[in-house]
Protein backbone atom coordinates (compact mmCIF):
# COMPACT_ATOMS: atom_id res chain seq x y z
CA UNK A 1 252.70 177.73 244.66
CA UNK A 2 252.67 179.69 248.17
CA UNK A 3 252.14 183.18 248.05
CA UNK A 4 254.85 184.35 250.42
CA UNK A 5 257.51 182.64 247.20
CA UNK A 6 255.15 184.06 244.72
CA UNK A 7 256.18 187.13 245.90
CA UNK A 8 259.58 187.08 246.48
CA UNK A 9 259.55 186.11 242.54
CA UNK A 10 257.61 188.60 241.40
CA UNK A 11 260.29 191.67 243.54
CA UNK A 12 262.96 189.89 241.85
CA UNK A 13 261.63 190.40 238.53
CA UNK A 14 260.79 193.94 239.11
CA UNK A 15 264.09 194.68 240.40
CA UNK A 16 265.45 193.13 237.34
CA UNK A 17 263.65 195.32 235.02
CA UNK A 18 264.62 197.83 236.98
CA UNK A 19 268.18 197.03 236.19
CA UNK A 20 267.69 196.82 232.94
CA UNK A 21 266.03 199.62 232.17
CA UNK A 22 268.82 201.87 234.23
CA UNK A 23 271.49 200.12 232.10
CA UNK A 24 270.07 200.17 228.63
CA UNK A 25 269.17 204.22 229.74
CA UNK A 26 272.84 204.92 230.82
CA UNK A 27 273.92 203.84 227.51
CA UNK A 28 274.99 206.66 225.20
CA UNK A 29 273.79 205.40 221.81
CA UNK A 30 273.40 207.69 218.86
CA UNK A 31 269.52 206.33 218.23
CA UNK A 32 268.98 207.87 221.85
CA UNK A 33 269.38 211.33 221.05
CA UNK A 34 267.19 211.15 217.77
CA UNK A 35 263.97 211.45 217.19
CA UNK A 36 261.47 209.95 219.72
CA UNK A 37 264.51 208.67 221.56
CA UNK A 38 264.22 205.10 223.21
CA UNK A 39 260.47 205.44 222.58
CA UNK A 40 260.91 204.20 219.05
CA UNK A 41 262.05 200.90 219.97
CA UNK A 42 259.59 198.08 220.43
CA UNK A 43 261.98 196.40 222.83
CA UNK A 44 262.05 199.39 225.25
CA UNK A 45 258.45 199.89 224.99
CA UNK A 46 258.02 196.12 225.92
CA UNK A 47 260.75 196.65 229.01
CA UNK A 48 258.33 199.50 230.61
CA UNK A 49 255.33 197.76 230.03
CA UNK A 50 256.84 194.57 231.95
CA UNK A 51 258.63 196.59 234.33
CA UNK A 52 254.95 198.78 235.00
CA UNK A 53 252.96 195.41 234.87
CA UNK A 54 255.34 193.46 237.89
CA UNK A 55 254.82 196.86 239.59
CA UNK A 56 251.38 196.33 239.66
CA UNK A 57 251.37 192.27 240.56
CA UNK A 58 253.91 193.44 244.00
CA UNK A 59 251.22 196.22 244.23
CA UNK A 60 248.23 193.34 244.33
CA UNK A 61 250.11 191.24 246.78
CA UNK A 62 251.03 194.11 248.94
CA UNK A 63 247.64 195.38 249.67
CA UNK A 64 246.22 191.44 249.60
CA UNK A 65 248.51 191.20 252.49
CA UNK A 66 247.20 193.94 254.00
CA UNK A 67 243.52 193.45 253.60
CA UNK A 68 244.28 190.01 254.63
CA UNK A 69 241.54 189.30 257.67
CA UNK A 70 240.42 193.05 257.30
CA UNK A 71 236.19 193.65 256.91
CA UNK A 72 236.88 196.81 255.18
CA UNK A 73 234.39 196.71 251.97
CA UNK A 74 236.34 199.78 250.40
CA UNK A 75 239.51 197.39 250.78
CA UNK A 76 238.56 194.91 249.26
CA UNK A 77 237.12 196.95 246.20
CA UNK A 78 240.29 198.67 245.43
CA UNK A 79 241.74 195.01 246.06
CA UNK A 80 239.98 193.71 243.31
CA UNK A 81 240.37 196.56 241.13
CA UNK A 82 244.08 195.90 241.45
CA UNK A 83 243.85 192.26 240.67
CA UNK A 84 241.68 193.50 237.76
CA UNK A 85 244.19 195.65 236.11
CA UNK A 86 246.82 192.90 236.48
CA UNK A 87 244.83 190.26 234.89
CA UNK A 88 243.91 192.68 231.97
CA UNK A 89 248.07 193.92 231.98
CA UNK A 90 248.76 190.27 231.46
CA UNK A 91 246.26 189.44 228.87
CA UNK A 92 246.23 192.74 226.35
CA UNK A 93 250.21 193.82 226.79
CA UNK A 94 252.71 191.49 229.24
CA UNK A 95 252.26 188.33 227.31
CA UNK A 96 251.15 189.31 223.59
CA UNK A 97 253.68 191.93 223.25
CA UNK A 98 256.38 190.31 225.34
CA UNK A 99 256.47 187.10 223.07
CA UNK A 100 256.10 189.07 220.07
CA UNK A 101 259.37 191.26 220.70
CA UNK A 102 261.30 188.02 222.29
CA UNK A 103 259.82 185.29 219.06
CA UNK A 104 260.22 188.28 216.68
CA UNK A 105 263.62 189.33 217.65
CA UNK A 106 265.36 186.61 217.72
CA UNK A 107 264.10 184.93 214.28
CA UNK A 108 265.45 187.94 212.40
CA UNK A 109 268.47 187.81 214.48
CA UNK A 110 269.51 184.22 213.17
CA UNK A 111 268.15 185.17 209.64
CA UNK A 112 270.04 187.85 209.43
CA UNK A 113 271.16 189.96 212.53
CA UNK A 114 271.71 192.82 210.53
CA UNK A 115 267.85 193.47 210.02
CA UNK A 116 267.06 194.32 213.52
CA UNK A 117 270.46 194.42 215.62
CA UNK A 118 272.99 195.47 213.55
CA UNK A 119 276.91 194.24 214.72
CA UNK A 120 277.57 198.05 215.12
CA UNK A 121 275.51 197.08 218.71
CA UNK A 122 278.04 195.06 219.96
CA UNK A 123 280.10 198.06 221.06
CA UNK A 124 276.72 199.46 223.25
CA UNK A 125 275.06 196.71 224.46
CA UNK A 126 276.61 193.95 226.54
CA UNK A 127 275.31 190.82 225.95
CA UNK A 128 273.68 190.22 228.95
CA UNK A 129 271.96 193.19 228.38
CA UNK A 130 270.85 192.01 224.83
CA UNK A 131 269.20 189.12 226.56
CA UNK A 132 267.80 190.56 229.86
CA UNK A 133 265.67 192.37 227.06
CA UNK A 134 264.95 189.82 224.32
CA UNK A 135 265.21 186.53 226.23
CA UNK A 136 264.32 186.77 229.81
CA UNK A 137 260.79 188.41 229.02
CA UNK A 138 258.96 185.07 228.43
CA UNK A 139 260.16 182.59 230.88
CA UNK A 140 259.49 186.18 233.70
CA UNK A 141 255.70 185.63 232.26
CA UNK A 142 255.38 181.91 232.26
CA UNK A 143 256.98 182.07 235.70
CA UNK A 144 253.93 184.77 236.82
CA UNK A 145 251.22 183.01 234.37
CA UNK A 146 251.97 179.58 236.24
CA UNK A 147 252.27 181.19 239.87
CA UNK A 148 248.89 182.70 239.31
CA UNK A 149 246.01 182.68 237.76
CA UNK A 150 244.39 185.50 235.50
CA UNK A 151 241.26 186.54 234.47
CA UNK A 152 241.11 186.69 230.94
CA UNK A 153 238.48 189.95 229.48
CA UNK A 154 236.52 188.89 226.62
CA UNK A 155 237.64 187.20 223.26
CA UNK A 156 236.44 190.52 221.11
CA UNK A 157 237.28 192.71 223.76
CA UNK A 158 241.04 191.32 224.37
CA UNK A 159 241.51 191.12 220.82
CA UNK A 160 240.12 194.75 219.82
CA UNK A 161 242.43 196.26 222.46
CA UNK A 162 245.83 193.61 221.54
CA UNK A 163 245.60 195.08 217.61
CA UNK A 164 244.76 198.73 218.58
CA UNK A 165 247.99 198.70 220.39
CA UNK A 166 249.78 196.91 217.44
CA UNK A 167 248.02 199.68 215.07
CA UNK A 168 249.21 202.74 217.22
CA UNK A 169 253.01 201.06 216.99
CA UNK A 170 252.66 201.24 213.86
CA UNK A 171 251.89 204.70 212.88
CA UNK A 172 253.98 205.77 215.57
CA UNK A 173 256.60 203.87 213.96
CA UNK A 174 255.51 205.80 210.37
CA UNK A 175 255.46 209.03 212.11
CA UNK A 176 258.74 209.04 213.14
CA UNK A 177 259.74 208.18 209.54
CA UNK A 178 258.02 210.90 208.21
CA UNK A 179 259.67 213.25 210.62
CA UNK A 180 263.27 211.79 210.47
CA UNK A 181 263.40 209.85 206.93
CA UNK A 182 264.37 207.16 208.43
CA UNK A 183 262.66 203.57 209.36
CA UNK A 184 263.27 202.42 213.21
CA UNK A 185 264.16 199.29 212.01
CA UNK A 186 266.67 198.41 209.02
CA UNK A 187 264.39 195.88 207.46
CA UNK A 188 261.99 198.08 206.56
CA UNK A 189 264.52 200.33 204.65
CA UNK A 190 264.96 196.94 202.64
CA UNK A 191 261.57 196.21 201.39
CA UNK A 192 259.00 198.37 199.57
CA UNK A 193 255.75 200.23 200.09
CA UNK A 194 253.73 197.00 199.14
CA UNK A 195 255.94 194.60 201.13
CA UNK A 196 255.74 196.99 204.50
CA UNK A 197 251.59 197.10 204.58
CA UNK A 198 251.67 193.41 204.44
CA UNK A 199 254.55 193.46 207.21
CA UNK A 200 252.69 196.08 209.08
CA UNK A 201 249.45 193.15 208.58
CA UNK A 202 251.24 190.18 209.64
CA UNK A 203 252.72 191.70 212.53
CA UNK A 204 249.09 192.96 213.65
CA UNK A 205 248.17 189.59 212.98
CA UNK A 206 250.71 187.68 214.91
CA UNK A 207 250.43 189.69 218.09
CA UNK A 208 246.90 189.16 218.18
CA UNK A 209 247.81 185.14 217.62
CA UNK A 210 250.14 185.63 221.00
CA UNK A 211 247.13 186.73 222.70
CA UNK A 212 244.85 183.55 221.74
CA UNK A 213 247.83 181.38 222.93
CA UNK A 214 248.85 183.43 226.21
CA UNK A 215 244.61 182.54 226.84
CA UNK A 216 244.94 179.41 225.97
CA UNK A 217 247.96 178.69 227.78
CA UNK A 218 246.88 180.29 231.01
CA UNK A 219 243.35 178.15 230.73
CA UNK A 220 245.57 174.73 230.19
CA UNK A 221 247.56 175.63 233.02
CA UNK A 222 245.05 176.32 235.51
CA UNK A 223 242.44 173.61 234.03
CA UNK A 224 245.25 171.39 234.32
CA UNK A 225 245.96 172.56 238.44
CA UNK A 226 242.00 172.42 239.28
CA UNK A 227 241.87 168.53 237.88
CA UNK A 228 244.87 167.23 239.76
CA UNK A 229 243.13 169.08 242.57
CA UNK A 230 240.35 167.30 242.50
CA UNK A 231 242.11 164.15 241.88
């Protein structure tokens, strides 16, 4: 696709997190004003790290507009670090931990909604809401995966930093049970010690799965753009 449209898409998205994330802020929720606040919630934690990583892609395109026909060498260093930390944004936390939340979410919800988004809800969040943060997320990143390529870091390397994020989420998600006596999410108040490790393992386990396929998927895609190119 043309950059100029590649752009305009990637604004659009921004501004949309934007949006959301003024919304779901302006909402006066009892979970907001305890402990850790918003910062508890996977789902909002997801929202900056989208909203921060289609900051950075309008960032890249901005100053590759700029550069554009300029000899600077400095330039085009910073230009490339830019690109850098987009393609490793995508790789480690955009795509792994945006399917995660959006897969995650929603197969609880139609198991039983009351595990993660109890009805009580309802009377908070609109629905549109509800889905500009549990649905939109992955068709925004297949939109930006099949716009543009990225540079994927190393296997070991990706991996390594995908499950020391999932690892930190979850003792930050003990911590604040410890402080408050009380589990961030309902299902874990349903299950015991035993049953939570192995959650806390799968869940490790499956985000680092989304980060395999977000590699794989970006590979097919642009593997798939370079042969019809050629043919």
């Amino acid at each position: 696709m043309a950059l100029i449209p590649s752009q305009i898409l990637r604004v659009a998205i921004l501004l949309s997190y934007f949006s959301i994330l003024c919304n779901y802020k302006a909402i006066d929720m009892p979970a907001h004003q305890t402990y850790g606040g918003s910062w508890k919630f996977l789902t909002f934690i997801d929202l900056v790290i989208q909203a921060v990583f289609f900051g950075v892609c309008v960032l890249t395109d901005l100053s590759s507009l700029l550069t554009k026909g300029s000899a600077s060498m400095e330039q085009e260093r910073q230009l490339r670090k830019l690109i850098g930390l987009r393609d490793w944004m995508m790789a480690v936390l955009a795509f792994p931990v945006g399917a995660f939340v959006v897969t995650m979410f929603w197969t609880l919800y139609v198991y039983d909604r009351d595990l993660v988004y109890p009805r009580l809800l309802d009377n908070f969040i609109p629905q549109w809401l509800n889905h500009g943060m549990h649905t939109t997320v992955l068709p925004f990143l297949i939109i930006e995966m099949r716009t543009t390529y990225h540079r994927y870091p190393s296997r070991t390397c990706g991996l390594f930093a995908v499950c020391m994020f999932a690892v930190g989420y979850v003792v930050w998600m003990c911590w604040v049970h410890s402080m408050t006596g009380v589990w961030v999410y309902p299902l874990l108040e349903h299950i015991g010690p035993m049953a939570r490790i192995l959650f806390f393992i799968c869940l490790t386990a499956l985000i680092s799965v989304y980060y395999v396929l977000g590699e794989i998927l970006n590979n097919y895609i642009w593997d798939s753009s370079k042969s019809k190119l050629k043919g």
